[in-house]
C-alpha atoms as a PDB file:
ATOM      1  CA  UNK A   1       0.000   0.000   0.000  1.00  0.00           C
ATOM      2  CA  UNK A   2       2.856   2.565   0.435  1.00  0.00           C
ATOM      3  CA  UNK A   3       4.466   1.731  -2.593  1.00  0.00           C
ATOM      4  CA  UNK A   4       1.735   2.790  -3.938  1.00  0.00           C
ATOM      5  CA  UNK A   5       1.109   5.859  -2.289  1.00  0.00           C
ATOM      6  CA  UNK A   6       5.011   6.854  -3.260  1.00  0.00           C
ATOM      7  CA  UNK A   7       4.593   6.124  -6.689  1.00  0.00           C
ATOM      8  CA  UNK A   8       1.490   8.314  -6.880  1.00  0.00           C
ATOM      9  CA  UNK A   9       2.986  10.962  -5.194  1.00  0.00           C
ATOM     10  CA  UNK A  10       6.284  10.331  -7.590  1.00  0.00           C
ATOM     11  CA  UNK A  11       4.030  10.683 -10.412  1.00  0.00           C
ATOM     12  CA  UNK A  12       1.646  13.803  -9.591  1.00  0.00           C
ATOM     13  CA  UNK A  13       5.172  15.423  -9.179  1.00  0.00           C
ATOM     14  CA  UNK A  14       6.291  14.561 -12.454  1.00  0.00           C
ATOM     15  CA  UNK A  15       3.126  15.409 -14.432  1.00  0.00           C
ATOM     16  CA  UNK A  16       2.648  19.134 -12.290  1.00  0.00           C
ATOM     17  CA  UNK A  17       6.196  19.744 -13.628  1.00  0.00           C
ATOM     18  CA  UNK A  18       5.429  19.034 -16.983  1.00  0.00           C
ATOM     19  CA  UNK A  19       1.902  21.322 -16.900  1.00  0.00           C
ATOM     20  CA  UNK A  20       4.116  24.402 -15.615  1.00  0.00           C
ATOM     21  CA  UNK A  21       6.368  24.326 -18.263  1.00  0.00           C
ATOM     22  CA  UNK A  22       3.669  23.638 -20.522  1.00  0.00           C
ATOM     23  CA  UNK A  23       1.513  26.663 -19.125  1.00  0.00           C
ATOM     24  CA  UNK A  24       4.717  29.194 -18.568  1.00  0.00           C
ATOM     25  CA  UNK A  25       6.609  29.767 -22.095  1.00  0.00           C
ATOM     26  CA  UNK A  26       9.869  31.305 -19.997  1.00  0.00           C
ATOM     27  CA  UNK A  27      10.046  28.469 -16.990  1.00  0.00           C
ATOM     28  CA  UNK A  28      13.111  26.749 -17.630  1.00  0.00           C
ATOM     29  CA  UNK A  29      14.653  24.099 -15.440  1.00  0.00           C
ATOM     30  CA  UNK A  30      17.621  24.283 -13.836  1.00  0.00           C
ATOM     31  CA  UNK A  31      20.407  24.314 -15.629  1.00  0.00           C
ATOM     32  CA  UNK A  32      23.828  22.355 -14.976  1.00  0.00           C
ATOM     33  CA  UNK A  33      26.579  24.068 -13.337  1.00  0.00           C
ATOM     34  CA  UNK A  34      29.032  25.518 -16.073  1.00  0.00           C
ATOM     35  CA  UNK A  35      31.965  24.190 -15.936  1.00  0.00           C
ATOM     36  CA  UNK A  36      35.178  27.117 -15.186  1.00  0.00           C
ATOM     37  CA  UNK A  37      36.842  28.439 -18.600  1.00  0.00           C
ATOM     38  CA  UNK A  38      39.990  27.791 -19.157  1.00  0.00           C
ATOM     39  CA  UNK A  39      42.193  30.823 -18.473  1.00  0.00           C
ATOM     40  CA  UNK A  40      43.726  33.015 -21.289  1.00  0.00           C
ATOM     41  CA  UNK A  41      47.581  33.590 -22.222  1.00  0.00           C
ATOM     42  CA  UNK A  42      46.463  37.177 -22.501  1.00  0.00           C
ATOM     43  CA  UNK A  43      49.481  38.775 -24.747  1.00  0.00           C
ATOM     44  CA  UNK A  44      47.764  42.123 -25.512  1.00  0.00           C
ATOM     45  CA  UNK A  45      49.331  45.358 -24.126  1.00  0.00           C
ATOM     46  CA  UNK A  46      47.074  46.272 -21.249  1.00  0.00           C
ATOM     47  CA  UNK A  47      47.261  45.067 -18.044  1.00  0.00           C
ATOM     48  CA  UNK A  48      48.082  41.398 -17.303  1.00  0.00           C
ATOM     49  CA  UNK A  49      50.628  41.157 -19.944  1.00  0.00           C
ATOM     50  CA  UNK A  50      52.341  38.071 -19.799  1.00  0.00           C
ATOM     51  CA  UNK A  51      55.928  39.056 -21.229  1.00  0.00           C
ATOM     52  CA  UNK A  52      58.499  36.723 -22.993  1.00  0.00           C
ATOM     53  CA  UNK A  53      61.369  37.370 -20.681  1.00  0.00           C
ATOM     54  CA  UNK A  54      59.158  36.448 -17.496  1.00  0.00           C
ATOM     55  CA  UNK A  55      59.818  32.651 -18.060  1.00  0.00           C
ATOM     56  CA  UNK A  56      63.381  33.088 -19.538  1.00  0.00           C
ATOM     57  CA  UNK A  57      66.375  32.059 -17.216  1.00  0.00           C
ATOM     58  CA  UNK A  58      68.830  31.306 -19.216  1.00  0.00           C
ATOM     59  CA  UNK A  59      71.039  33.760 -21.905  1.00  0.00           C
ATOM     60  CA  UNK A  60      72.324  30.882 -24.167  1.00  0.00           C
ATOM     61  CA  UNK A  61      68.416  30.741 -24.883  1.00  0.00           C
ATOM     62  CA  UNK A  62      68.139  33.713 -25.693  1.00  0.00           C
ATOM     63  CA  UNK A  63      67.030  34.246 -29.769  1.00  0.00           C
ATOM     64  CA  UNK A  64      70.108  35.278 -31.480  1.00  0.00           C
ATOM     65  CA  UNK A  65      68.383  35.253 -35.361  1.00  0.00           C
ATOM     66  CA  UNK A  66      65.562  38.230 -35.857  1.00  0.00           C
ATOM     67  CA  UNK A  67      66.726  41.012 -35.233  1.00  0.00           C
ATOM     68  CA  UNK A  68      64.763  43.922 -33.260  1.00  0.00           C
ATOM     69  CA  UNK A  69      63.363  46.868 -34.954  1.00  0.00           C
ATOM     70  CA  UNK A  70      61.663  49.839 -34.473  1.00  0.00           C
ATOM     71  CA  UNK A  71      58.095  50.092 -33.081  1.00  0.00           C
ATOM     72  CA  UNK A  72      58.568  46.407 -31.443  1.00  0.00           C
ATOM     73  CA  UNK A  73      57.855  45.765 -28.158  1.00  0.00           C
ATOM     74  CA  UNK A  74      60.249  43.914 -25.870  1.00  0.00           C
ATOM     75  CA  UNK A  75      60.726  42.630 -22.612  1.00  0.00           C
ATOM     76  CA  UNK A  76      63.804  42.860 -20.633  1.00  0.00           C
ATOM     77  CA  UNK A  77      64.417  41.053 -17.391  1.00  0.00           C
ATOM     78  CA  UNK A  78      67.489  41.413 -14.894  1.00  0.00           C
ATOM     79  CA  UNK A  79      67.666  38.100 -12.843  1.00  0.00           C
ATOM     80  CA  UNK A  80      69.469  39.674 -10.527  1.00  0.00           C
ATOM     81  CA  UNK A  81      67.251  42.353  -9.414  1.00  0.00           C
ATOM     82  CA  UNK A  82      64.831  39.925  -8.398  1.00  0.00           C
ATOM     83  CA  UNK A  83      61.773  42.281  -9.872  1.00  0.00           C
ATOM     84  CA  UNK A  84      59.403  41.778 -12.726  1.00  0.00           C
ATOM     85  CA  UNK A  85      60.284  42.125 -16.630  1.00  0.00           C
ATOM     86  CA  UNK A  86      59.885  45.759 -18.127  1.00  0.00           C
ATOM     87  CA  UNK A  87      58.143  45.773 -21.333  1.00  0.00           C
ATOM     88  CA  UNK A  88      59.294  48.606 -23.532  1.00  0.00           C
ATOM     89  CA  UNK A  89      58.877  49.806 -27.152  1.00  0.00           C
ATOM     90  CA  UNK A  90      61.451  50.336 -29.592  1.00  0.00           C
ATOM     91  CA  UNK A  91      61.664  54.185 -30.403  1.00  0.00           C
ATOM     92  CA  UNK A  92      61.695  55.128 -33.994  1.00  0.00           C
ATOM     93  CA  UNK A  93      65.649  56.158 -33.364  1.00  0.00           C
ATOM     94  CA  UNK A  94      66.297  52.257 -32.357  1.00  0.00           C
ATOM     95  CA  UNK A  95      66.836  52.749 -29.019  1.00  0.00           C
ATOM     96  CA  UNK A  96      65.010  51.645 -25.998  1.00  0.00           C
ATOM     97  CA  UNK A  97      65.162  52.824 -22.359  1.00  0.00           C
ATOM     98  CA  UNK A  98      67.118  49.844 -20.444  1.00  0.00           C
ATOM     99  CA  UNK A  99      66.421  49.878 -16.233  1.00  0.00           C
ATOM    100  CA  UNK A 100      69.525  51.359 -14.647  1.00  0.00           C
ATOM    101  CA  UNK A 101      71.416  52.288 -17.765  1.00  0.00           C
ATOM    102  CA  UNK A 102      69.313  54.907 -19.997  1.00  0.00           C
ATOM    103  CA  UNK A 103      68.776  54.814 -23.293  1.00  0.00           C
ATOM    104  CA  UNK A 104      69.905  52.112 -25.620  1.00  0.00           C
ATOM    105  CA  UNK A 105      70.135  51.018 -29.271  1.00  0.00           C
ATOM    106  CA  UNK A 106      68.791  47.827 -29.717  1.00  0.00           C
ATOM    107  CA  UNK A 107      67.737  48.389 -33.701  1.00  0.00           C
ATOM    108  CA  UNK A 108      69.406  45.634 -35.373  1.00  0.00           C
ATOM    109  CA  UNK A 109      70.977  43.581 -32.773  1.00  0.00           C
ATOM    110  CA  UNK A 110      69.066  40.243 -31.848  1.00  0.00           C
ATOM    111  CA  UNK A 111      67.887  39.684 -28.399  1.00  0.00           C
ATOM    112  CA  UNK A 112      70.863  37.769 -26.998  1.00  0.00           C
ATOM    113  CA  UNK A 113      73.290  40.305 -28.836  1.00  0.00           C
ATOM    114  CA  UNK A 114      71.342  43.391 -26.765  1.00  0.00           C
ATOM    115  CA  UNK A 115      71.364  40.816 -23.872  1.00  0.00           C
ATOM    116  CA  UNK A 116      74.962  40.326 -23.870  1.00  0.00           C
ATOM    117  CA  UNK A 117      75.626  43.742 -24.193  1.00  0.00           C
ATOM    118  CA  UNK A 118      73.859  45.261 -21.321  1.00  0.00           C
ATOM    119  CA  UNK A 119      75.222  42.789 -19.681  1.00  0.00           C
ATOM    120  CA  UNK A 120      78.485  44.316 -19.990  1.00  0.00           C
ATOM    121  CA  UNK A 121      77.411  47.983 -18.373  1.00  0.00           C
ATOM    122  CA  UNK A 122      75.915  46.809 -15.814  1.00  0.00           C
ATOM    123  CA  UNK A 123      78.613  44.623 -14.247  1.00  0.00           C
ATOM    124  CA  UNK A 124      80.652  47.516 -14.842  1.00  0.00           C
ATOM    125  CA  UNK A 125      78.908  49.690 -12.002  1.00  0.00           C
ATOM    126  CA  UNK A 126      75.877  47.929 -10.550  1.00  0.00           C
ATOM    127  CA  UNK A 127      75.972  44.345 -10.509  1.00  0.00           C
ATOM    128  CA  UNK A 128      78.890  41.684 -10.056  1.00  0.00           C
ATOM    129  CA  UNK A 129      77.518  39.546 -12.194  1.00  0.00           C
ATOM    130  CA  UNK A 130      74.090  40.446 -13.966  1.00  0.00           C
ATOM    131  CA  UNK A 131      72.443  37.704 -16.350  1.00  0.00           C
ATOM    132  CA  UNK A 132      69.879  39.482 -18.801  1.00  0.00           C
ATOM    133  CA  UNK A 133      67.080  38.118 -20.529  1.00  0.00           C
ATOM    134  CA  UNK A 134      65.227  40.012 -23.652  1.00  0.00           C
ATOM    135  CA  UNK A 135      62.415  38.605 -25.418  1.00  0.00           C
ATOM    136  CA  UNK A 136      60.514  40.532 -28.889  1.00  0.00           C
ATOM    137  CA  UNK A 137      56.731  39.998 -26.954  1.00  0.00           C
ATOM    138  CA  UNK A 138      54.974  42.118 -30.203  1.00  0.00           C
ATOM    139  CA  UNK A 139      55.638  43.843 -33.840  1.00  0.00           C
ATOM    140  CA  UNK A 140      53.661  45.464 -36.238  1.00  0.00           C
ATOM    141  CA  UNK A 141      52.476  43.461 -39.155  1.00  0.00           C
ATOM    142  CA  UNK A 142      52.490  45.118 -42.634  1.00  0.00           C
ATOM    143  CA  UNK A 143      53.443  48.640 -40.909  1.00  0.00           C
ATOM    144  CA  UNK A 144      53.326  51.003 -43.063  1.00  0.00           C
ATOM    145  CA  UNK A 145      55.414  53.099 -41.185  1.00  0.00           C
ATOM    146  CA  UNK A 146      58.403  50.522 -41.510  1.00  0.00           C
ATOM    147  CA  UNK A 147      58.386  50.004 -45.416  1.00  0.00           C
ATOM    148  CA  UNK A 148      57.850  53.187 -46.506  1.00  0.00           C
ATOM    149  CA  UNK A 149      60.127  56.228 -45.849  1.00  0.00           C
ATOM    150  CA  UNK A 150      59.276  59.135 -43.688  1.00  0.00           C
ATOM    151  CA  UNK A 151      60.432  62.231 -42.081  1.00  0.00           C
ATOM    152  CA  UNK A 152      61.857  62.407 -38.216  1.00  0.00           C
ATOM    153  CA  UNK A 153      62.044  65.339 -36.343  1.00  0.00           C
ATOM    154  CA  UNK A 154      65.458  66.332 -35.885  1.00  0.00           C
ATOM    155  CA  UNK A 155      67.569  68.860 -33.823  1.00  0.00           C
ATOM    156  CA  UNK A 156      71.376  70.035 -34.294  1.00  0.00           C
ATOM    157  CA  UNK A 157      74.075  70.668 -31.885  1.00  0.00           C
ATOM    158  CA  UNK A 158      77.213  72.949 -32.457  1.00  0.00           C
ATOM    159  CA  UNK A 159      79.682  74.098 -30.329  1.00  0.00           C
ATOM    160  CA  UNK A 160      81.655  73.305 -26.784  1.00  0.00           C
ATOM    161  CA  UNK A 161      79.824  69.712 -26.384  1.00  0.00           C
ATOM    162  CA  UNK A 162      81.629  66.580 -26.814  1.00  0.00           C
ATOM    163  CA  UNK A 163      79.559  65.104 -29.605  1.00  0.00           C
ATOM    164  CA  UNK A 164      78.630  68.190 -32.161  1.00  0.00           C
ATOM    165  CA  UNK A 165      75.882  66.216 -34.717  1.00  0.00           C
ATOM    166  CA  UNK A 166      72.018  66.137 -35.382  1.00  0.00           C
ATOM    167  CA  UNK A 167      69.810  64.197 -33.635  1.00  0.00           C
ATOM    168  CA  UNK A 168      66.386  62.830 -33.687  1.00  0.00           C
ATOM    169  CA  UNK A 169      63.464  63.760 -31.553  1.00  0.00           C
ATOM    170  CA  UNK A 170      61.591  60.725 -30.947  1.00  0.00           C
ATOM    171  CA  UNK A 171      57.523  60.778 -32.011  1.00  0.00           C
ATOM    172  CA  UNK A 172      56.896  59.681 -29.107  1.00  0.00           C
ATOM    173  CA  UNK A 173      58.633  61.831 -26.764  1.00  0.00           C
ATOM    174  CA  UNK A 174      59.588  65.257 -25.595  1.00  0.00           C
ATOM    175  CA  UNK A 175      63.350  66.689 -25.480  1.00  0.00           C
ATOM    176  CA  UNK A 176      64.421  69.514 -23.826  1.00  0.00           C
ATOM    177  CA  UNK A 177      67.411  71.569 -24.267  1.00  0.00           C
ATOM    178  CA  UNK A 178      69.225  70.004 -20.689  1.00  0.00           C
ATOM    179  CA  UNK A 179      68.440  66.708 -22.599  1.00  0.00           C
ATOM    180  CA  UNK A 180      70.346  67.078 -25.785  1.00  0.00           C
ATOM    181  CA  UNK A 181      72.968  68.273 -24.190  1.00  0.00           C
ATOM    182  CA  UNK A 182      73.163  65.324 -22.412  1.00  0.00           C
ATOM    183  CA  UNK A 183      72.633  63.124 -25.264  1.00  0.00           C
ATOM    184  CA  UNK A 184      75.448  65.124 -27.248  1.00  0.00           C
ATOM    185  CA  UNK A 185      78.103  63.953 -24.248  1.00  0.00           C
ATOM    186  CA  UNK A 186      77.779  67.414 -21.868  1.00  0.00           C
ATOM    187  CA  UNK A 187      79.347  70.260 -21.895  1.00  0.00           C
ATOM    188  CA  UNK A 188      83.389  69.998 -23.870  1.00  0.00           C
ATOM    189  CA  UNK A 189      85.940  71.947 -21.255  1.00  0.00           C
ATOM    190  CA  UNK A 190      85.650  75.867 -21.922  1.00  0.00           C
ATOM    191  CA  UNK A 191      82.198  75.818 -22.411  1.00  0.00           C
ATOM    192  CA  UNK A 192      79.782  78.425 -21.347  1.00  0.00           C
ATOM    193  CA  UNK A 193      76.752  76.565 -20.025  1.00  0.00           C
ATOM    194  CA  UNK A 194      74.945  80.191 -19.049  1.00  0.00           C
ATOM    195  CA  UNK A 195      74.903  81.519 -22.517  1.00  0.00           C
ATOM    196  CA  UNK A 196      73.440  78.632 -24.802  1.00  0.00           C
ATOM    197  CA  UNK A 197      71.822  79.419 -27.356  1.00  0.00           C
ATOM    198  CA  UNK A 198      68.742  77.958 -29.313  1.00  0.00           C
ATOM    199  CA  UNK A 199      68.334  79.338 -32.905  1.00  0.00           C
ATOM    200  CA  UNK A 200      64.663  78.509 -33.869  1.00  0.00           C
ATOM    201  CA  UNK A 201      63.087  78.910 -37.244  1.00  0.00           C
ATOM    202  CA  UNK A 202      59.663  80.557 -37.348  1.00  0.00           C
ATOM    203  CA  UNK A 203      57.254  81.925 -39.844  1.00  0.00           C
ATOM    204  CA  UNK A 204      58.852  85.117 -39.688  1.00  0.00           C
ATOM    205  CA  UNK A 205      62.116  83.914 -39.737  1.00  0.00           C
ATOM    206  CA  UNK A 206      64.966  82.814 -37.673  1.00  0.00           C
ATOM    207  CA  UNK A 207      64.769  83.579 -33.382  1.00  0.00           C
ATOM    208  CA  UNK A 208      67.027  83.247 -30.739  1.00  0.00           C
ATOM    209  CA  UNK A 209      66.660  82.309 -27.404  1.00  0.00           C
ATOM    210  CA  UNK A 210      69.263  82.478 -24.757  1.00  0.00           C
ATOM    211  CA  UNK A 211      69.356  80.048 -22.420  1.00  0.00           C
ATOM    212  CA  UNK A 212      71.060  79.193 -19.333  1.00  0.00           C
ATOM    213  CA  UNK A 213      71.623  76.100 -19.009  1.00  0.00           C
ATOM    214  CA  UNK A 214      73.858  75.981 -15.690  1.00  0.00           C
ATOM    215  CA  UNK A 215      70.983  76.926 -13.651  1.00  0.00           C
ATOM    216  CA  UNK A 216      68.792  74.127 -15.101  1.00  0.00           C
ATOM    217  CA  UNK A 217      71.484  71.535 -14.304  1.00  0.00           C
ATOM    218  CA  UNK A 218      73.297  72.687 -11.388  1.00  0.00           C
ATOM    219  CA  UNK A 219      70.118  74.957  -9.365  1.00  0.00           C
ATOM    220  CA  UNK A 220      67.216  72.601 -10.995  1.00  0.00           C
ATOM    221  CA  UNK A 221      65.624  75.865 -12.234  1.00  0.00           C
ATOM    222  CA  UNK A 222      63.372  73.359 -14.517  1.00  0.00           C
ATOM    223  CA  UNK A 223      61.202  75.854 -15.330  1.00  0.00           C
ATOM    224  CA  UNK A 224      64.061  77.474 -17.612  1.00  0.00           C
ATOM    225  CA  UNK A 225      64.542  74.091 -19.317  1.00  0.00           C
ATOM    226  CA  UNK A 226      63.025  74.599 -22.443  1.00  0.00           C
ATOM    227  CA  UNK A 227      61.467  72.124 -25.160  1.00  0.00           C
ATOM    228  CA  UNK A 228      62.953  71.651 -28.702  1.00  0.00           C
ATOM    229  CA  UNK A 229      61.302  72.251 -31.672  1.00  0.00           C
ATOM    230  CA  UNK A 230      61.871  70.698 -35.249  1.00  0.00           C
ATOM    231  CA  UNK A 231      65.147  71.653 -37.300  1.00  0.00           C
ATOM    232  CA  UNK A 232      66.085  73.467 -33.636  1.00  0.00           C
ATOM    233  CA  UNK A 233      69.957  74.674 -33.976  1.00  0.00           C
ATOM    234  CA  UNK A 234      71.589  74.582 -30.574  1.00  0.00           C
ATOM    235  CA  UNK A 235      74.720  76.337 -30.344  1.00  0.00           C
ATOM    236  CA  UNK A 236      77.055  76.356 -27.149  1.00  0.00           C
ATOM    237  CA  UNK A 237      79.905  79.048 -27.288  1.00  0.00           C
ATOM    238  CA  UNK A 238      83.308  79.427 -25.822  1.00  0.00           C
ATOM    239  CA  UNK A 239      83.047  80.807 -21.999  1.00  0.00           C
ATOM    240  CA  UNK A 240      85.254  84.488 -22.249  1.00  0.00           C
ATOM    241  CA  UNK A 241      88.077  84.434 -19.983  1.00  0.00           C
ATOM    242  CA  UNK A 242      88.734  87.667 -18.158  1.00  0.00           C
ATOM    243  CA  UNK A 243      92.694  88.280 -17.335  1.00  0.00           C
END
């Protein structure tokens, strides 16, 4: 007799079910648990990149056949240092901005080449022994901008510096005058550093500025530290000596 009654029961279950789907179009039964998704190798350049030289340990596997470009983006990791890889892009001079060293050309060289070369300046100050891993983690596919020529921003330097040349001003960045002095070595001995002078071309012809450099460098008057133009002349004169 109670078999019975549970089957019944079993049964009016079953069959009230089935009318309430029947009479609501949007009941839906339960659904099974999803199962977790797998997670990504996320290589885009927002947050969470996963770089190439965060699982590299070792120099000798380092890639020593493409060479690096402009506009890629790499990852350089000091062992060493014990902190995370820096991901940087190549500027469209060919250098890239190395942790601890500055600014350094990496167009042309393959990763262990740059590797093996950093190497070298940092054991020369910072590090006893400093094992550096690169890695190319992105670069542009059919880039225009790397098969077909274009114009770079450039500035000139004359004078008392130890490097006299012209330089580039890369697209992505600012340079001030401080800067590319800097870049051209520093000041050469006999140089006047508080009469430098930035010839400037404008619409209505050529202007001068005088600036004083000294005080930017030696007061950290930044405010007198001015930004270069395009086709910017900078000339650094003799300093006078009184007798």
């Amino acid at each position: 007799m109670k078999t019975l009654i549970v089957s019944s029961l079993v049964a009016a279950v079953f069959f009230a079910g089935s009318f309430v789907q029947a009479q609501d179009p949007g009941f839906r039964a339960p659904a099974a648990p999803a199962k977790p998704e797998a997670p990504r190798n996320d290589n885009s350049s927002t947050g969470g990149t996963i770089t190439g030289a965060a699982v590299l340990t070792s120099m000798e596997r380092l890639d020593d056949q493409k060479p690096i470009q402009p506009r890629y983006v790499i990852s350089i990791r000091i062992l060493e240092d014990r902190k995370e890889a820096v991901q940087q892009k190549v500027a469209v001079t060919g250098e890239v901005q190395v942790p601890y060293i500055g600014l350094v050309r990496a167009e042309g060289k393959t990763c262990r080449q740059l590797a093996y070369e950093i190497k070298k300046e940092l054991e020369k100050s910072y590090f006893i022994t400093a094992t550096v891993v690169i890695a190319i983690d992105d670069y542009p596919i059919n880039d225009p901008m790397l098969t077909k020529s274009y114009e770079i921003d450039t500035y000139t330097v004359f004078g008392f510096v130890l490097r006299q040349g012209k330089y580039d001003i890369p697209a992505t960045e600012d340079v001030t005058i401080s800067q590319a002095i800097l870049k051209a070595g520093g000041f050469a001995a006999f140089a006047d550093p508080e009469h430098v002078k930035i010839v400037r071309t404008t619409p209505t012809g050529n202007k001068s500025i005088l600036v004083n450099v000294d005080s930017i460098m030696r007061k950290g008057e930044m405010h007198k530290d001015i930004y270069l133009r395009r086709n910017d002349v900078i000339i650094i004169p003799e300093k006078t000596i009184n007798f």
